[in-house]
C-alpha atoms as a PDB file:
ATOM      1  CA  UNK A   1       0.000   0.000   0.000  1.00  0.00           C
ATOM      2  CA  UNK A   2       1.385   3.646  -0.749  1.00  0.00           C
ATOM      3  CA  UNK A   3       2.224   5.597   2.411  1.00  0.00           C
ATOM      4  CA  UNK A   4       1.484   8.977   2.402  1.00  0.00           C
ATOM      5  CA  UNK A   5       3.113  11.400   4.935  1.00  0.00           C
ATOM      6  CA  UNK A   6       1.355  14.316   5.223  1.00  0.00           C
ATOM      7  CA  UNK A   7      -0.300  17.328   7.170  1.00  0.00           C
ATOM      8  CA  UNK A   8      -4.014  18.216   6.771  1.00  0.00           C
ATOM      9  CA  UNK A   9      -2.918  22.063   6.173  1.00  0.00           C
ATOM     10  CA  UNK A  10      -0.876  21.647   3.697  1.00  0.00           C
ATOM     11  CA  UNK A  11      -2.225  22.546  -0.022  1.00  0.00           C
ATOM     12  CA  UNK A  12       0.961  20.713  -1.594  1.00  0.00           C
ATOM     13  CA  UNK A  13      -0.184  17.012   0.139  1.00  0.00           C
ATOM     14  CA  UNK A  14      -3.389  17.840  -0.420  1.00  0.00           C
ATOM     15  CA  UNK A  15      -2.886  17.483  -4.615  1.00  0.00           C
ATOM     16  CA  UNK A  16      -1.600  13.887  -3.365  1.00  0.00           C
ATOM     17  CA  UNK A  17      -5.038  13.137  -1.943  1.00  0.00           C
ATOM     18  CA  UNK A  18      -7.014  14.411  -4.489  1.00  0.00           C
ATOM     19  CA  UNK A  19      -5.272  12.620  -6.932  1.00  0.00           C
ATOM     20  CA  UNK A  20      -4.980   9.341  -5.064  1.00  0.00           C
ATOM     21  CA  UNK A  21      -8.849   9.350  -4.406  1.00  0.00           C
ATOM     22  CA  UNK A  22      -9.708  10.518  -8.378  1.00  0.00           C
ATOM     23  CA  UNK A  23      -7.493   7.197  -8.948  1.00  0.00           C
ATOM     24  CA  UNK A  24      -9.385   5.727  -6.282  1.00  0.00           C
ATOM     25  CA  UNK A  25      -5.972   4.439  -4.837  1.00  0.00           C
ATOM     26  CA  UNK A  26      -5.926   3.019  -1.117  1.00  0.00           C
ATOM     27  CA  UNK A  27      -3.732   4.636   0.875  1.00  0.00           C
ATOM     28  CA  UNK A  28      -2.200   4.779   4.767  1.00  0.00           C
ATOM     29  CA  UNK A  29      -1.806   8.340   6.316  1.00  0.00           C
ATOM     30  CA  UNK A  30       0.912   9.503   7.826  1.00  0.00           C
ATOM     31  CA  UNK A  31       1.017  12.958   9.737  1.00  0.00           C
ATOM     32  CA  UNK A  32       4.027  14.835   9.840  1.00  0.00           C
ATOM     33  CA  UNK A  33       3.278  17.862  12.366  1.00  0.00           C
ATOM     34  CA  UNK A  34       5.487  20.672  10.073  1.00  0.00           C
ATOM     35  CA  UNK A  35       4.234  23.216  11.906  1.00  0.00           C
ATOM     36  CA  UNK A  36       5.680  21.628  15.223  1.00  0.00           C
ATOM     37  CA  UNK A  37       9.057  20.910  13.753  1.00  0.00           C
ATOM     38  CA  UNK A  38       8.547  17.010  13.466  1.00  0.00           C
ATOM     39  CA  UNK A  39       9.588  17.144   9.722  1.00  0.00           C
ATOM     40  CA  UNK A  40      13.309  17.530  11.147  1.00  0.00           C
ATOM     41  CA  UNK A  41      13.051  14.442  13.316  1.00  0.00           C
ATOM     42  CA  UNK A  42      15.753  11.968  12.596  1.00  0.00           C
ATOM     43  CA  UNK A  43      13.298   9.439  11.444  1.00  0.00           C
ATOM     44  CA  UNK A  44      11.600  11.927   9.152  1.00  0.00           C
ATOM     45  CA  UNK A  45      15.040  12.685   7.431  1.00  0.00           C
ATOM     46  CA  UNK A  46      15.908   9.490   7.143  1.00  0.00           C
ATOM     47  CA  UNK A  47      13.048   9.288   4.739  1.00  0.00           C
ATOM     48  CA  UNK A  48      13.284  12.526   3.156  1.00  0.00           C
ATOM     49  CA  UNK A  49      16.680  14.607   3.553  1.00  0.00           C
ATOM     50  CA  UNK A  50      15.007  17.305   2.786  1.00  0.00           C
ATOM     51  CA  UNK A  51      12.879  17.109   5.679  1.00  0.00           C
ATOM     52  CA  UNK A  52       9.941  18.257   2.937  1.00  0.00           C
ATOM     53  CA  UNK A  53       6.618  16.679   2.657  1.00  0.00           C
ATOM     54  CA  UNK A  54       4.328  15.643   0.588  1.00  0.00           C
ATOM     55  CA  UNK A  55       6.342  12.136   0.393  1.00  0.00           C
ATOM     56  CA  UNK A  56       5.216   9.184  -0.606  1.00  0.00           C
ATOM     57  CA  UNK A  57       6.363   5.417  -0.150  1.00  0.00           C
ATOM     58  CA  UNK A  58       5.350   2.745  -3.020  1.00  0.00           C
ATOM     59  CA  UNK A  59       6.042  -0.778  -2.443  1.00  0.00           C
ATOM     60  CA  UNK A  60       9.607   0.057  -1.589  1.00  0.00           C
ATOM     61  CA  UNK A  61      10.002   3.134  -3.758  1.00  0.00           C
ATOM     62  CA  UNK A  62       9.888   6.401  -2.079  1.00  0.00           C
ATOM     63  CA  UNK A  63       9.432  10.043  -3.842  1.00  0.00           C
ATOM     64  CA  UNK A  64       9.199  13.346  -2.674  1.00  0.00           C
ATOM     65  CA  UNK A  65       7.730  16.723  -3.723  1.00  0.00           C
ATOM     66  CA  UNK A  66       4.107  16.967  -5.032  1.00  0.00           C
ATOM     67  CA  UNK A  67       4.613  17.469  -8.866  1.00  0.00           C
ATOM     68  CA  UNK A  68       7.274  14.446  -9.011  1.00  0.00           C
ATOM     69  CA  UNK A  69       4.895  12.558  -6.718  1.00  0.00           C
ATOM     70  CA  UNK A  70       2.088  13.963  -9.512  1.00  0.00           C
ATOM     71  CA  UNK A  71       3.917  12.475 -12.919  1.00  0.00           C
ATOM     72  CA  UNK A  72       4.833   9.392 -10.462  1.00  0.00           C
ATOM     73  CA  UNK A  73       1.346   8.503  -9.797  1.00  0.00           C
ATOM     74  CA  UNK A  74       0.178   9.259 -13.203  1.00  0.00           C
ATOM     75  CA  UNK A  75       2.582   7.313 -15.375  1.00  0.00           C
ATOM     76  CA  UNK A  76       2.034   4.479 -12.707  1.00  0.00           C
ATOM     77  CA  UNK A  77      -1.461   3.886 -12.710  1.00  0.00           C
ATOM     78  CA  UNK A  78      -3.538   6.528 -14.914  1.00  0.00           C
ATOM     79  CA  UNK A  79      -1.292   8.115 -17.898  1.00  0.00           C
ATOM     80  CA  UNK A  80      -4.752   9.733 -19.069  1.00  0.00           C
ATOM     81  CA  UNK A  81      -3.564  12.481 -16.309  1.00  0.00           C
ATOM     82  CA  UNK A  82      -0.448  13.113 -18.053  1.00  0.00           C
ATOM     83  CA  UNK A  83       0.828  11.510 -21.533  1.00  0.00           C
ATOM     84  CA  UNK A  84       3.746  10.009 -23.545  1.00  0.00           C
ATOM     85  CA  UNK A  85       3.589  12.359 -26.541  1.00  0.00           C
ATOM     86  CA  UNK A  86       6.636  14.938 -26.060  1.00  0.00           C
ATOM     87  CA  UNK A  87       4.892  18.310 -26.976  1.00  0.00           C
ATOM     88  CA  UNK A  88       1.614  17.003 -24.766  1.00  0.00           C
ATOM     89  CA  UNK A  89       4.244  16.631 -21.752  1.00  0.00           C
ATOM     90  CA  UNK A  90       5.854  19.846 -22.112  1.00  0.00           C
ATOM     91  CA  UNK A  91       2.706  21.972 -21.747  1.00  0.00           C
ATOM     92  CA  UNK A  92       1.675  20.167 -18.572  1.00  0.00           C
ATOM     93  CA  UNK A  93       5.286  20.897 -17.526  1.00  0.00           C
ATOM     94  CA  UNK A  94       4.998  23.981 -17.912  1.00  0.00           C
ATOM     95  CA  UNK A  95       2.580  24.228 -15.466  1.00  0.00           C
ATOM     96  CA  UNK A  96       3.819  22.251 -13.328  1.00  0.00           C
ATOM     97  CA  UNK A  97       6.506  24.750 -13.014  1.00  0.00           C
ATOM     98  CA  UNK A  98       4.062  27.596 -12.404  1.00  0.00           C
ATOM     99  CA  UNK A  99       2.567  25.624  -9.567  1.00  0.00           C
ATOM    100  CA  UNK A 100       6.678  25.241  -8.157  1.00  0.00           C
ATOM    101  CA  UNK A 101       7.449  28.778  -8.482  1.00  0.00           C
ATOM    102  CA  UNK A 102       4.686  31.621  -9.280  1.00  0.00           C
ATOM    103  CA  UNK A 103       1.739  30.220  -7.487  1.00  0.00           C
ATOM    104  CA  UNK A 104       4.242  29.187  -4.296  1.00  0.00           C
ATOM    105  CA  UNK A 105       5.937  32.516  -4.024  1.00  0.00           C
ATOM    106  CA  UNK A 106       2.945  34.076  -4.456  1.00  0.00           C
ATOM    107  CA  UNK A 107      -0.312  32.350  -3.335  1.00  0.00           C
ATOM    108  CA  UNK A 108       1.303  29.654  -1.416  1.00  0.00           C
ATOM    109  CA  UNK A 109       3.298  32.276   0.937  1.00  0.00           C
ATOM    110  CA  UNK A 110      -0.002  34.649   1.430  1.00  0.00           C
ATOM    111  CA  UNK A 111      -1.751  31.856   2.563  1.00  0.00           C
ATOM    112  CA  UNK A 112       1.330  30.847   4.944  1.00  0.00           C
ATOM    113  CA  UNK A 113       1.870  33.966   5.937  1.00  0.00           C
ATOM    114  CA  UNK A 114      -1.411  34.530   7.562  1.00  0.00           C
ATOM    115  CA  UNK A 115      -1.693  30.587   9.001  1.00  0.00           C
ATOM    116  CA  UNK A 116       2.727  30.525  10.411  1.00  0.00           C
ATOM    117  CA  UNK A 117       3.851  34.322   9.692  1.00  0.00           C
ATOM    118  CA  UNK A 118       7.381  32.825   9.112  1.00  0.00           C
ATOM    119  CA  UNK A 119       9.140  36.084   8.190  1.00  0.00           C
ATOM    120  CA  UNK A 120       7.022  36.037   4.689  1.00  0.00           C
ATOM    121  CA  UNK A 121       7.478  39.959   2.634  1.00  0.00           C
ATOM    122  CA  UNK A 122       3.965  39.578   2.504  1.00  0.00           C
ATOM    123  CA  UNK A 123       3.781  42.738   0.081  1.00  0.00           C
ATOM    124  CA  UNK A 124       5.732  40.587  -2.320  1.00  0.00           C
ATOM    125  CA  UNK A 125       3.661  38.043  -1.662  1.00  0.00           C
ATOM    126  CA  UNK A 126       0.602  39.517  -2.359  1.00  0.00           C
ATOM    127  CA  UNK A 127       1.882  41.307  -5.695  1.00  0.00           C
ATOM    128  CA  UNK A 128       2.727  37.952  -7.343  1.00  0.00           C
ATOM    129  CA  UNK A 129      -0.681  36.432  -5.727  1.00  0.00           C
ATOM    130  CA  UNK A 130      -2.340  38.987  -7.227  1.00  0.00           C
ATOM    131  CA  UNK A 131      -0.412  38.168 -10.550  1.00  0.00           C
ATOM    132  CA  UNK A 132      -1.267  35.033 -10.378  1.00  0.00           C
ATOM    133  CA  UNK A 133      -4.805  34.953 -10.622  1.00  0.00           C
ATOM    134  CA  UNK A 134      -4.733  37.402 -13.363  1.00  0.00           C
ATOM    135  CA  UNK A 135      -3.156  35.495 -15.487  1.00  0.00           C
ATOM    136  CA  UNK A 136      -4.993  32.312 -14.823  1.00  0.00           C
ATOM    137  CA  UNK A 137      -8.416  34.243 -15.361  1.00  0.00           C
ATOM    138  CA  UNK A 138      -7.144  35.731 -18.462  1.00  0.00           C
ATOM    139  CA  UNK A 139      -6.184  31.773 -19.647  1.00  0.00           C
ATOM    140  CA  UNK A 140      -9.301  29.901 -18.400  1.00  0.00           C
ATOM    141  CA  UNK A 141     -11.482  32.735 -20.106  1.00  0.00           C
ATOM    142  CA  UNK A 142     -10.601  30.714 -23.668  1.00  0.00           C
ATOM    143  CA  UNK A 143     -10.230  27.289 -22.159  1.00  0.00           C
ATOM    144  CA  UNK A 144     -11.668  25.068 -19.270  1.00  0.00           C
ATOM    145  CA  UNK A 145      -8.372  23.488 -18.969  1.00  0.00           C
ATOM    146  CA  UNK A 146      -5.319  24.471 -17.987  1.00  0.00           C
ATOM    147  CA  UNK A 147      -3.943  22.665 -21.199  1.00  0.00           C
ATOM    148  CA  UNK A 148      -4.793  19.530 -23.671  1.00  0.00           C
ATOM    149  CA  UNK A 149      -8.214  20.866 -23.149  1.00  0.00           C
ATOM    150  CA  UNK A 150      -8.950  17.876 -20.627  1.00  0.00           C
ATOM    151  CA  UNK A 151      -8.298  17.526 -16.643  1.00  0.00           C
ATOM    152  CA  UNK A 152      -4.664  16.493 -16.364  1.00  0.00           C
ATOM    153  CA  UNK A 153      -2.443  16.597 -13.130  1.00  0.00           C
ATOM    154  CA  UNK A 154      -1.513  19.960 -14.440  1.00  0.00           C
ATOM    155  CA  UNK A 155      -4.781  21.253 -12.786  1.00  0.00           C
ATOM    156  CA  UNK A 156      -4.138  19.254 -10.100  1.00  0.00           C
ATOM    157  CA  UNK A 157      -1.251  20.962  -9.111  1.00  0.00           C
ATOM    158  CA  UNK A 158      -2.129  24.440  -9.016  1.00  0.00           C
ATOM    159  CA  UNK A 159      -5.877  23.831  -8.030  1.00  0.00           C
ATOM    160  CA  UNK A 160      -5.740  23.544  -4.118  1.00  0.00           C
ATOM    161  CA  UNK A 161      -3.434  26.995  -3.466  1.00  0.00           C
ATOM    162  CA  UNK A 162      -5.661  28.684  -5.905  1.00  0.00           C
ATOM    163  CA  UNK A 163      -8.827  27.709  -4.264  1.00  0.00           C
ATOM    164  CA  UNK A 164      -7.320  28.342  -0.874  1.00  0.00           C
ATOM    165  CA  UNK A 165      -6.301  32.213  -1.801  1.00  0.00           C
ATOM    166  CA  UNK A 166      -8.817  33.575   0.376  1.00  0.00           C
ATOM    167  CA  UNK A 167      -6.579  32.326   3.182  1.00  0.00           C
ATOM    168  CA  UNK A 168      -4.014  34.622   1.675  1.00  0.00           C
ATOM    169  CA  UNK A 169      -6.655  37.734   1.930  1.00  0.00           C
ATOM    170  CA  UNK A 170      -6.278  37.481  -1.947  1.00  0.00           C
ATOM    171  CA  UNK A 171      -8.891  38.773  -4.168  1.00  0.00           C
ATOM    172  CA  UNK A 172     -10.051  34.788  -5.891  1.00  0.00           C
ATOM    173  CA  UNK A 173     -13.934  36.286  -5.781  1.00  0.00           C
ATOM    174  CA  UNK A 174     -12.952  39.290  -8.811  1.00  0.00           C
ATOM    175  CA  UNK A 175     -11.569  36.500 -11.097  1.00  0.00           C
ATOM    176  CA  UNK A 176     -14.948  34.945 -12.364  1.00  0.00           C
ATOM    177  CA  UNK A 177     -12.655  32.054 -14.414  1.00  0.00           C
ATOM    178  CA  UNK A 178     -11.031  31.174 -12.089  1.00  0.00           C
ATOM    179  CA  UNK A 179     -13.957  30.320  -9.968  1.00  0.00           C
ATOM    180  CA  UNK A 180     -15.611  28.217 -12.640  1.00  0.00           C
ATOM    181  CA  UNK A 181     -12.578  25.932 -13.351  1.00  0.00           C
ATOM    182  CA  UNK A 182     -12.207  25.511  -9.217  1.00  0.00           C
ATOM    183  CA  UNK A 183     -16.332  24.169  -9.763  1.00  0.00           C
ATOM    184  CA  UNK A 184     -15.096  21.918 -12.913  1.00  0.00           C
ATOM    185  CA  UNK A 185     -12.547  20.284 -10.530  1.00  0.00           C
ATOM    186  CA  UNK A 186     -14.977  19.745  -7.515  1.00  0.00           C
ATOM    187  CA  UNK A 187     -17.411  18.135  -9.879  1.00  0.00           C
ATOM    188  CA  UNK A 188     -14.579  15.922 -10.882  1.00  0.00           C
ATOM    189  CA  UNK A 189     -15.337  12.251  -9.801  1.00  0.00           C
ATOM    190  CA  UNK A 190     -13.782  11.414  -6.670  1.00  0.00           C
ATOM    191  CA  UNK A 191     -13.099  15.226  -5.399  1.00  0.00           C
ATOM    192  CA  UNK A 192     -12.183  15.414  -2.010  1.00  0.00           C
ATOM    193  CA  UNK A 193     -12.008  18.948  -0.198  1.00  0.00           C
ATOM    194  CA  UNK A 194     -10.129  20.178   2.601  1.00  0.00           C
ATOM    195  CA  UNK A 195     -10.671  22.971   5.125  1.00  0.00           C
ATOM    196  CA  UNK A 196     -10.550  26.075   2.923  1.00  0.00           C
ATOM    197  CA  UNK A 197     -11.593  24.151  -0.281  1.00  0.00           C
ATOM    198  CA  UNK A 198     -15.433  23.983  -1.315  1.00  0.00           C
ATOM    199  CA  UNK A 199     -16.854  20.690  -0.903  1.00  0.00           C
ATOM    200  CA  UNK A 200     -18.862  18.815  -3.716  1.00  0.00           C
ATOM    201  CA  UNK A 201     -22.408  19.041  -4.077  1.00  0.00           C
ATOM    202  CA  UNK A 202     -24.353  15.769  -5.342  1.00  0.00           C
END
């Protein structure tokens, strides 16, 4: 069974839940209490030297950070999430990287700002947070998708720190497509929420 070691709060484990239940892949939880410092326990490092989650375990394999564990979990057991065709791989990639770098530095550090305060510039922050959902309104006004014009775990990534930018006192309510590709992915089957994230309607 795949192990996941994880903390309810955080957005980046979360994509590893909501993609293990869309798979509908058993799993074991494991908390890993960041915000008390047990993710620089000596038996924590010894899994991860990075002393990072999301990580996962996998019948002896072990992988950290959420977009490997993403393309891990896709080409293992669902490659409709991602693909084998080169060009198809590189535009999920390159969101990927978004989800690493724009919506972390800026979402993902409002939101953590205002839950840890851990010495964030939280007028930077909110700039590229800001940014951020701009940009994504301005794509999802042509497409549903973030790309291949199908769910792929290139939505997965950046969904749960875009839904969450309330958190971050961002402005997610004056970016209207935005809001209706967070309801495509809650009416995806097996959509799981977390506190922050809407929860699905039947």
């Amino acid at each position: 069974m795949i192990v996941l070691y994880d903390h309810p709060r955080s957005g980046n484990c979360h994509k590893i839940r909501l993609f293990l239940s869309i798979l509908g892949i058993d799993y074991e939880n494991v908390l890993v209490d960041v915000l008390s410092g047990v993710n620089h326990q000596p038996w924590f490092a010894k899994i991860n030297s990075l002393c990072q989650i999301p990580v996962i375990t996998d019948d002896g394999f072990t992988i950290q950070d959420s977009q490997a564990i993403l393309i891990y979990l896709a080409k293992r057991y669902d490659n409709s999430w991602f693909s084998d065709d080169a060009r198809e791989m590189g535009k999920i990639a390159e969101w990927l990287s978004f989800s690493a770098k724009e919506i972390a530095i800026g979402l993902q550090a409002s939101r953590l700002f205002y839950i840890a305060d851990e010495g964030i510039d939280i007028a930077a922050a909110e700039r590229e947070g800001r940014r951020c959902l701009a940009l994504l309104d301005h794509w999802l006004s042509e497409q549903h998708w973030l790309c291949l014009d199908r769910p792929t775990i290139a939505d997965i990534a950046c969904f749960p720190y875009v839904a969450l930018s309330r958190e971050g006192k961002l402005p997610l309510d004056d970016h209207p497509h935005v809001l209706a590709w967070i309801q495509r992915i809650v009416q995806l089957e097996g959509y799981v929420p977390m506190d922050g994230l809407p929860k699905r309607i039947v």
